[in-house]
Protein backbone atom coordinates (compact mmCIF):
# COMPACT_ATOMS: atom_id res chain seq x y z
CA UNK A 1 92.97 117.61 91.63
CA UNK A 2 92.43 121.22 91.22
CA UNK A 3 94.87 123.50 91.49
CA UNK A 4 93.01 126.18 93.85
CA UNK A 5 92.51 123.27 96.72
CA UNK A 6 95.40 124.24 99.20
CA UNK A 7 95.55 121.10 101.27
CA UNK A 8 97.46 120.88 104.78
CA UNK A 9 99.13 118.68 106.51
CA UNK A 10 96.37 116.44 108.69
CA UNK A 11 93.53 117.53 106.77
CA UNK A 12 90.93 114.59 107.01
CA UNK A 13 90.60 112.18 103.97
CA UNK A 14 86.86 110.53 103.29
CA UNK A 15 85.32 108.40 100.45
CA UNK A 16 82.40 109.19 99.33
CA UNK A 17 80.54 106.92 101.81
CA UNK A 18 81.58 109.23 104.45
CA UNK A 19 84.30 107.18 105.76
CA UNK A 20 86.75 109.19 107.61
CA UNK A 21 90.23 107.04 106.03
CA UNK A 22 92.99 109.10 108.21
CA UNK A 23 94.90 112.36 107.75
CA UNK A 24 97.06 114.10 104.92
CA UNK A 25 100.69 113.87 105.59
CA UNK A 26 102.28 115.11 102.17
CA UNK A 27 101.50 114.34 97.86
CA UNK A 28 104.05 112.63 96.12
CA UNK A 29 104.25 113.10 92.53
CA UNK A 30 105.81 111.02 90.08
CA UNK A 31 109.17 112.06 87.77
CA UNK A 32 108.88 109.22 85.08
CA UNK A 33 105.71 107.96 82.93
CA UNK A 34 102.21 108.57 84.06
CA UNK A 35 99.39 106.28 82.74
CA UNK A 36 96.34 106.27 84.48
CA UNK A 37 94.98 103.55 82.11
CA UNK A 38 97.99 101.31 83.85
CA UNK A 39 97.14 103.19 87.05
CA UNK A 40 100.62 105.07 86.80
CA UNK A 41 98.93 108.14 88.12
CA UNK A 42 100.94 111.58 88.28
CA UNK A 43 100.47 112.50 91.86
CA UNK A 44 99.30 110.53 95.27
CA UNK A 45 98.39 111.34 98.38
CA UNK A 46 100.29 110.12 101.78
CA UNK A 47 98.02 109.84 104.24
CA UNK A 48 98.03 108.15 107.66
CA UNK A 49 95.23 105.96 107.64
CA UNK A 50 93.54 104.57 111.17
CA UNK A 51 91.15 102.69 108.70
CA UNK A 52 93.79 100.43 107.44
CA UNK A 53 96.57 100.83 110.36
CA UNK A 54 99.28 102.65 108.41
CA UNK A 55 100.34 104.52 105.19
CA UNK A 56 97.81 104.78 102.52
CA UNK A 57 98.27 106.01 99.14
CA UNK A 58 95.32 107.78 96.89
CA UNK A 59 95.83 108.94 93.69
CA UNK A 60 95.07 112.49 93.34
CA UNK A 61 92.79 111.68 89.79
CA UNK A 62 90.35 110.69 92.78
CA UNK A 63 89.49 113.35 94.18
CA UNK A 64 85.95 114.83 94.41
CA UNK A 65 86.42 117.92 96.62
CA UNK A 66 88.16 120.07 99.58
CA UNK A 67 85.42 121.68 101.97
CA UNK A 68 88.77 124.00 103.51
CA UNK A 69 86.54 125.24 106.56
CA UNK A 70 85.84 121.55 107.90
CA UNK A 71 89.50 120.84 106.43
CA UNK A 72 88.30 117.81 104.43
CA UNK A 73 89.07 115.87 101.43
CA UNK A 74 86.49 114.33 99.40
CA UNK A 75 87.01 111.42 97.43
CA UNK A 76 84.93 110.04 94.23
CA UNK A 77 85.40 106.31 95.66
CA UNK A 78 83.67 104.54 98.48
CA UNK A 79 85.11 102.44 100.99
CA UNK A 80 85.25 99.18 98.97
CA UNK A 81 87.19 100.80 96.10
CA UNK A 82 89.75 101.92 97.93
CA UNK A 83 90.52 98.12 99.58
CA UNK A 84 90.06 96.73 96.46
CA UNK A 85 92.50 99.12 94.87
CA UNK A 86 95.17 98.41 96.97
CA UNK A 87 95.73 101.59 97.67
CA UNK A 88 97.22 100.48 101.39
CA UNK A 89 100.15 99.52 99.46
CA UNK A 90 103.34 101.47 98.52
CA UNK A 91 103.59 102.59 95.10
CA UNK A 92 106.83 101.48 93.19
CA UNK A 93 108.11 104.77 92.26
CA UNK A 94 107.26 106.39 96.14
CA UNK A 95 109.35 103.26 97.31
CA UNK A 96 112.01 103.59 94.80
CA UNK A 97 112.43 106.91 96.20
CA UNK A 98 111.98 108.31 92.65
CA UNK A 99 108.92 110.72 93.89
CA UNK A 100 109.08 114.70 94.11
CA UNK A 101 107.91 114.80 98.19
CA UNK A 102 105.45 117.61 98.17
CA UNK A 103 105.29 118.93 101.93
CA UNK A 104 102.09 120.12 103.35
CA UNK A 105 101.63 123.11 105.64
CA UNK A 106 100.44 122.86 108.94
CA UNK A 107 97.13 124.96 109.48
CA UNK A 108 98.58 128.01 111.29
CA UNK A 109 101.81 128.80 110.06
CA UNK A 110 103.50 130.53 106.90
CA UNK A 111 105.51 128.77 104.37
CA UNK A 112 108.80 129.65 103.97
CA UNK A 113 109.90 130.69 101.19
C-alpha cells in the first residue's frame, strides 16, 4: 500500500477480475510480528463484503491501486484468490483485539484533529 492513497470509509473494494467485493470500513494493523512469508501481514483491510455476506479481511500487501475519483480499490488478486485465501475469516491478532483500528474518513467531512 502506498502511502499517498487516502482511502475512505465505503470506498469500493475489487479484484482484479472486476469483482466489486463490498466497501472499506477501517485498516487494522498489526502490533506484534509481521511475516508475509507466514501470511502475518502488517496491515488489513475491514471491509463489508456483499460477495461473501459479512466481514472480509485483505491484506494491504495486495493492493494494486486507488482510482480516488471513482473511489475504488484495486486489488492484484482475482476472485478465486481471495476465497481460497480465506480472507472471509478473522485474523487472530484483529480477534485478539491486539490490532491498532485505523478509522477511515467519510467522503465529505474533515478529520479531527
Amino acid at each position: 500500500m502506498q502511502e499517498n492513497m487516502q482511502f475512505k470509509k465505503y470506498d469500493k473494494v475489487a479484484t482484479v477480475d472486476e469483482v466489486v467485493l463490498g466497501e472499506l470500513l477501517r485498516i487494522h494493523h498489526r502490533e506484534e510480528e509481521v511475516n508475509p512469508e507466514l501470511r502475518l501481514y502488517a496491515s488489513y483491510l475491514e471491509i463489508w463484503s456483499t460477495e461473501f455476506g459479512g466481514h472480509t479481511f485483505i491484506p494491504t500487501d495486495f493492493i494494486d491501486e486507488y482510482d480516488a475519483q471513482t473511489r475504488t480499490i484495486y486489488l492484484t488478486e482475482t476472485l478465486s484468490t481471495v476465497q481460497k485465501e480465506s480472507w472471509d475469516r478473522t485474523p487472530s491478532f484483529i480477534a485478539g483485539r491486539k490490532s491498532r483500528k485505523e478509522e477511515l474518513p467519510i467522503e465529505g467531512t474533515a478529520t479531527i484533529a
